[in-house]
Protein backbone atom coordinates (compact mmCIF):
# COMPACT_ATOMS: atom_id res chain seq x y z
CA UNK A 1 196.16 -60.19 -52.08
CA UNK A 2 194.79 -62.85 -50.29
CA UNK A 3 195.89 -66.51 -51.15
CA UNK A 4 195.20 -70.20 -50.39
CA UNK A 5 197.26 -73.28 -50.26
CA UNK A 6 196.57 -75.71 -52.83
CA UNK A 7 197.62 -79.33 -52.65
CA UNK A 8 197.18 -81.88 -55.45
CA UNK A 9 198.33 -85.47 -54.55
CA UNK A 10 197.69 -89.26 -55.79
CA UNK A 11 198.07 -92.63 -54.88
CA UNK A 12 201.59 -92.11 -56.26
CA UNK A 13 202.71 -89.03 -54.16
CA UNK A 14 202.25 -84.71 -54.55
CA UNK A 15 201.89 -83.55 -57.96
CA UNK A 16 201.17 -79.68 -57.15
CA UNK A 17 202.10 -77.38 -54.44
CA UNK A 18 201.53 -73.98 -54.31
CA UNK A 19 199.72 -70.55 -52.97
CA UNK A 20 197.14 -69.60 -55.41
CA UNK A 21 194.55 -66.54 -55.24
CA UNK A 22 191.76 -68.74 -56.63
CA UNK A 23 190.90 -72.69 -57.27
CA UNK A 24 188.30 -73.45 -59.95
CA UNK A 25 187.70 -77.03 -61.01
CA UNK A 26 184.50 -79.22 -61.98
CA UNK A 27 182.99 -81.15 -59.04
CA UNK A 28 180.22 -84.02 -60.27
CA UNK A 29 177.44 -81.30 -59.40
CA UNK A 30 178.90 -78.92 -61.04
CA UNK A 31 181.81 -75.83 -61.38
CA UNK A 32 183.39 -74.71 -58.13
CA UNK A 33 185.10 -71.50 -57.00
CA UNK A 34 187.13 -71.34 -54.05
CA UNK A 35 188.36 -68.28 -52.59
CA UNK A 36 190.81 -67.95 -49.57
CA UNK A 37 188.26 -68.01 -46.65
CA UNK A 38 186.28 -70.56 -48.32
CA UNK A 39 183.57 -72.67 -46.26
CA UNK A 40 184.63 -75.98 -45.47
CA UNK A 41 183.80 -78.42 -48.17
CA UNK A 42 184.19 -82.02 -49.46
CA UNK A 43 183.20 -82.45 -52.81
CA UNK A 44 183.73 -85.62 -55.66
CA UNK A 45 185.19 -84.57 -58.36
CA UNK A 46 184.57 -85.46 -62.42
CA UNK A 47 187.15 -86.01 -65.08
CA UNK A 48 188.10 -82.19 -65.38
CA UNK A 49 190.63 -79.34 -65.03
CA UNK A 50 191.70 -77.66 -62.08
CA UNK A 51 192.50 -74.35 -62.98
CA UNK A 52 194.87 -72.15 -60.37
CA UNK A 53 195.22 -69.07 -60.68
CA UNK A 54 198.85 -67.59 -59.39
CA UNK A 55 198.83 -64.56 -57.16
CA UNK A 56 199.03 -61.16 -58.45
CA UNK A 57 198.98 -62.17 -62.20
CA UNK A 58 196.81 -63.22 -64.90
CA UNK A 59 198.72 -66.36 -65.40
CA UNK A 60 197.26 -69.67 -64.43
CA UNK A 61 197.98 -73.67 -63.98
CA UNK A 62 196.38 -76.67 -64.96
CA UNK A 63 196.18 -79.89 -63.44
CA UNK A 64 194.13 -82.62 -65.12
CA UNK A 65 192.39 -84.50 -63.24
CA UNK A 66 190.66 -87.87 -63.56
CA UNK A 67 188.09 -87.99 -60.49
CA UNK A 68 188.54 -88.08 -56.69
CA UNK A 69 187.89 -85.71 -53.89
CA UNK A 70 188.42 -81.86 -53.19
CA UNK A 71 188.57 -80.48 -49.78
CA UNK A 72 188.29 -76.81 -48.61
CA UNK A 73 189.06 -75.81 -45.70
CA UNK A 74 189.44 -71.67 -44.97
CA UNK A 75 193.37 -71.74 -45.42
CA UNK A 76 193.76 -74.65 -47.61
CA UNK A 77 192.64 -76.94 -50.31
CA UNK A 78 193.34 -80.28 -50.82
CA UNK A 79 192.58 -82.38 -53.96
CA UNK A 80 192.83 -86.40 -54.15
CA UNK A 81 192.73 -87.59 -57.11
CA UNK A 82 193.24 -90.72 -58.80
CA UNK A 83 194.97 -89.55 -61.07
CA UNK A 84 196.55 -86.06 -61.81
CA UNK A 85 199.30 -84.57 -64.47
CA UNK A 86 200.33 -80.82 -64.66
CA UNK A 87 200.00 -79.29 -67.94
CA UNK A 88 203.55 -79.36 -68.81
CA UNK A 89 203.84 -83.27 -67.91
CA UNK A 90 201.42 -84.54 -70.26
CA UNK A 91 202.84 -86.46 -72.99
CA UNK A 92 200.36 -85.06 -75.95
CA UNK A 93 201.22 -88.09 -78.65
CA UNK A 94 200.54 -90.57 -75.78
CA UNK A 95 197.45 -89.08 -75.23
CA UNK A 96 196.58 -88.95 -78.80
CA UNK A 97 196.58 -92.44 -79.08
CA UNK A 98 194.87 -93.18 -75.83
CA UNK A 99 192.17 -90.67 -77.60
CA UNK A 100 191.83 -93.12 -80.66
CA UNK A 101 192.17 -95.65 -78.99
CA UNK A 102 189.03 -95.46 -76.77
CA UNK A 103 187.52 -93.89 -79.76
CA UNK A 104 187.77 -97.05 -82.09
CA UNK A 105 186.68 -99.43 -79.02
CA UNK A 106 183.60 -96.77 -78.58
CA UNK A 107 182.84 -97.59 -82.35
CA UNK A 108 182.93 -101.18 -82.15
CA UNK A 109 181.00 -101.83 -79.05
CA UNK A 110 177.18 -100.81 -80.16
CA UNK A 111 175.55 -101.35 -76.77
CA UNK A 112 175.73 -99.92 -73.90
CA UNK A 113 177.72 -102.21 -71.70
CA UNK A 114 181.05 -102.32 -69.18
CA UNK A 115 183.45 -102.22 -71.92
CA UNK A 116 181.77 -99.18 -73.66
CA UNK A 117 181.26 -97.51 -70.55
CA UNK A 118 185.02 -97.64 -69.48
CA UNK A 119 185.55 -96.55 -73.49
CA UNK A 120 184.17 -94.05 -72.81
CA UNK A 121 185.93 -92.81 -69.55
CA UNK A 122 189.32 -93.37 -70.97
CA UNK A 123 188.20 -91.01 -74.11
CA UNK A 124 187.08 -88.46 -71.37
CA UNK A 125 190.49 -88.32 -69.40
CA UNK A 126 191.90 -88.56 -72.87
CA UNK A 127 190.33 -85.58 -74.73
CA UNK A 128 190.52 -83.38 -71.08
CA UNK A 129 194.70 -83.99 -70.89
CA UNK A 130 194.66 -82.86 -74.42
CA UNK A 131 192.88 -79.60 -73.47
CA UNK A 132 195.16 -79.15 -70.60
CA UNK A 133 198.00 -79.15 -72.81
CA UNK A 134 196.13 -77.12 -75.20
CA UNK A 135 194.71 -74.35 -72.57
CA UNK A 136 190.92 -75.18 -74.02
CA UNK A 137 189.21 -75.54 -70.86
């Protein structure tokens, strides 16, 4: 089986290294697939998952992500993101309360302004950390 190496890394250093058989994570035009033997690519990426899947199992990872840039290139694929936390490293109560938290200011600001917009990002990389942790992608 064919695989690809799949780097993850942030302003703050690697957070995933590995061979995987496939890459599939949410670029802002939409869902990519990579496959080893992929075109080259550069791609901006939304608040999403990237979802790895591990060579000759069913089993998978999960990064979340919040934004930054994929690259492809045929034998590897590289992923900066601003920010990026495996499943296992995401502290669910913190992100609970980051959840409410950006839910409550969403409630109080009724127009559509800086402070609701940025509201409403930190509910987004809330709400996608908890589905990391919760495998609901």
């Amino acid at each position: 089986m064919k695989t690809i190496k799949v780097s993850v890394v942030t302003p703050n250093g690697p957070v995933y290294e590995s061979e995987v058989e496939m890459v599939s994570t949410k670029a802002q035009s939409g869902e990519l697939g990579i496959l080893p033997g992929h075109i080259p690519l550069v791609a901006p990426l939304a608040i999403g998952v990237v979802r790895l899947k591990k060579p000759g199992s069913k089993e998978q990872d999960f990064v979340a992500v919040s934004g930054g840039f994929l690259e492809v290139r045929p034998d590897q694929v590289t992923i900066l993101a601003q920010s990026a936390e495996k499943a296992e490293d995401i502290d669910v109560e913190r992100a609970l309360r980051a959840k409410e938290r950006a839910e409550q200011r969403m409630k109080e600001q009724k127009v559509e302004d800086i402070d609701f917009r940025r509201a409403e990002l930190a509910l987004q990389r809330a709400v996608n950390r908890l589905a990391v942790t919760q495998g609901k992608m």
